[in-house]
C-alpha atoms as a PDB file:
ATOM      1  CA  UNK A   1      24.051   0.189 -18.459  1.00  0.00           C
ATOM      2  CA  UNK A   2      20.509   1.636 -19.383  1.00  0.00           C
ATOM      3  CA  UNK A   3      19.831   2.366 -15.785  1.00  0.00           C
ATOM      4  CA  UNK A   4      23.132   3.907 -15.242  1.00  0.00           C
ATOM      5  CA  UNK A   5      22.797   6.434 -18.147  1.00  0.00           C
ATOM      6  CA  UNK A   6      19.259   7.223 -16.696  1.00  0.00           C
ATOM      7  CA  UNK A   7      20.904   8.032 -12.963  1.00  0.00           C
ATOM      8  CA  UNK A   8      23.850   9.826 -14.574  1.00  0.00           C
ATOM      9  CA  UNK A   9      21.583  12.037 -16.702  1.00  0.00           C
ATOM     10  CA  UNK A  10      19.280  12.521 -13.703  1.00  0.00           C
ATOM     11  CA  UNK A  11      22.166  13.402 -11.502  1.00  0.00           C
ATOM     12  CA  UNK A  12      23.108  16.011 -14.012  1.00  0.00           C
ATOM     13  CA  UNK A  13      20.137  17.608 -13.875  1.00  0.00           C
ATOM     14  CA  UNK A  14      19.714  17.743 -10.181  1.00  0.00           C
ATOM     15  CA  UNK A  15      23.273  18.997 -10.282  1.00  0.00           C
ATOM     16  CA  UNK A  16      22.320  22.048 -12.417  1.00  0.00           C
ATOM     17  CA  UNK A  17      19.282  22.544 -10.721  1.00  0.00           C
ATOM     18  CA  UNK A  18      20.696  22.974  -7.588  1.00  0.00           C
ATOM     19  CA  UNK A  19      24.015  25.130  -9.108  1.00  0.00           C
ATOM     20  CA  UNK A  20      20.740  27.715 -10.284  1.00  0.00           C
ATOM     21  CA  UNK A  21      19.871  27.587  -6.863  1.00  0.00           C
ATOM     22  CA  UNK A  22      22.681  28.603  -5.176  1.00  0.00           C
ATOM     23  CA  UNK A  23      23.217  31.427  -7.203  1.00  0.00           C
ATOM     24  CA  UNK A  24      19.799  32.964  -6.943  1.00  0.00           C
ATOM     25  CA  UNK A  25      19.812  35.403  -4.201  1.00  0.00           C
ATOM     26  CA  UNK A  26      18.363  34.478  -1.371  1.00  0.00           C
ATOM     27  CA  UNK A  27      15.160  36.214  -0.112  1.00  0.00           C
ATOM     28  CA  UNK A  28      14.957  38.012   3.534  1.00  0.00           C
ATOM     29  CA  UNK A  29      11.778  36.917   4.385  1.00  0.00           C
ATOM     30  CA  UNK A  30      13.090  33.361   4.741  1.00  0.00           C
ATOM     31  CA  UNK A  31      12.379  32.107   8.282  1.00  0.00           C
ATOM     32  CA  UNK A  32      14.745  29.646  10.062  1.00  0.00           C
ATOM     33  CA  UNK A  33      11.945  27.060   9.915  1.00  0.00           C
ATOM     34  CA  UNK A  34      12.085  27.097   6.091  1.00  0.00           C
ATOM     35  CA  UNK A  35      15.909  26.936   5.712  1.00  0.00           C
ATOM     36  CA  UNK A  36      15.921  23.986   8.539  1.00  0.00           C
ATOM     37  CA  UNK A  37      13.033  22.767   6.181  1.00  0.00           C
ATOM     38  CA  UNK A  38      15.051  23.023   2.972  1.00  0.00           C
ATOM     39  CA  UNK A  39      18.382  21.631   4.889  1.00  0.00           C
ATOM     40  CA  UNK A  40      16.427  18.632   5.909  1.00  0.00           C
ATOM     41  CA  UNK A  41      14.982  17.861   2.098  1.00  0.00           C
ATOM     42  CA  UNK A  42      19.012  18.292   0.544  1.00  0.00           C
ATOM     43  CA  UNK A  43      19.994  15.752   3.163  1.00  0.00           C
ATOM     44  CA  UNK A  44      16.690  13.249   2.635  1.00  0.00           C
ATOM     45  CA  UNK A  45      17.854  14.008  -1.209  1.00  0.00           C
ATOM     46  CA  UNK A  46      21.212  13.234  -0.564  1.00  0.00           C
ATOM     47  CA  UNK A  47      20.981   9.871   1.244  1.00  0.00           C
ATOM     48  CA  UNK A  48      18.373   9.088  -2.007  1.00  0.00           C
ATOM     49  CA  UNK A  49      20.969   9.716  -4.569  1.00  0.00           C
ATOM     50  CA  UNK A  50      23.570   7.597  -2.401  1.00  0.00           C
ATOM     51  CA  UNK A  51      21.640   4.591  -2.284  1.00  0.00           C
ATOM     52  CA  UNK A  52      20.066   4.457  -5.967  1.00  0.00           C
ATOM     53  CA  UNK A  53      23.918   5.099  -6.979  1.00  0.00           C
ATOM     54  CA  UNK A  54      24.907   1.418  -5.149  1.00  0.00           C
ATOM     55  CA  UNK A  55      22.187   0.353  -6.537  1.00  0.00           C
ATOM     56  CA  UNK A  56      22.291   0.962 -10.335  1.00  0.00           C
ATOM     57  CA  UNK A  57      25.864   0.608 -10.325  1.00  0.00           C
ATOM     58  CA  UNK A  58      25.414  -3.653 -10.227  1.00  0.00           C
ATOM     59  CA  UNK A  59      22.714  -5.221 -12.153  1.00  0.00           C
ATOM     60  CA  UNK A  60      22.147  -7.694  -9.331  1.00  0.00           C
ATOM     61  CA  UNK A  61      21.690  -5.363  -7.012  1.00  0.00           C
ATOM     62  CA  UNK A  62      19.033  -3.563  -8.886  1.00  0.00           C
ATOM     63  CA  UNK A  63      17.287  -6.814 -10.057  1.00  0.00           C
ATOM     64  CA  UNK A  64      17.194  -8.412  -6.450  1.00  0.00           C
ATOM     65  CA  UNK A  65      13.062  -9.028  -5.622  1.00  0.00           C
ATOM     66  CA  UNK A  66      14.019  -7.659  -1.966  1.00  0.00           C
ATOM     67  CA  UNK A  67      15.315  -4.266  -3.387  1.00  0.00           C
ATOM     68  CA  UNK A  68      12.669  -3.330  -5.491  1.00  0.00           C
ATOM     69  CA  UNK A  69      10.217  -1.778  -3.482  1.00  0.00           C
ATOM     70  CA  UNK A  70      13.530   0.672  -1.795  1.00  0.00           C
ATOM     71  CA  UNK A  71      14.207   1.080  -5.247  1.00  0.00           C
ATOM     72  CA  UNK A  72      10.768   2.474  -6.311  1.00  0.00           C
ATOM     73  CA  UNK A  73      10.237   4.495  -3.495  1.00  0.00           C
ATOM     74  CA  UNK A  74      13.299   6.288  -4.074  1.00  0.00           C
ATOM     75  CA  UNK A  75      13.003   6.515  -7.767  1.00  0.00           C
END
């Protein structure tokens, strides 16, 4: 339950950081190659966030020896 608390506060502030984001205005010096960049990092992010989710959401998941090192490379 710890571990849940900890994603669902992190979540929360990703969340808000990214809502800040959006609603700064964009500059027009950004090149394509930096919003391919930035598109490529959200998804990365997103596939993160999907897989520590499954995993903090069971405690045998997230205690399993072959997990671990997925787990702290993602955390």
């Amino acid at each position: 339950m710890k571990n849940l608390g900890l994603l669902l506060s992190g979540l929360f502030s990703v969340s808000t950081m990214f809502h800040g984001v959006a609603l700064a205005e964009p500059s027009k010096a950004t090149s394509a190659a930096s919003k391919a960049g930035w598109s490529k990092k959200m998804r990365d992010l997103e596939v993160t966030l999907q897989e520590l989710l499954i995993d903090v959401s069971s405690d045998q998941r997230f205690n399993s020896p072959k997990n671990q090192k997925r787990i702290d490379r993602n955390a």
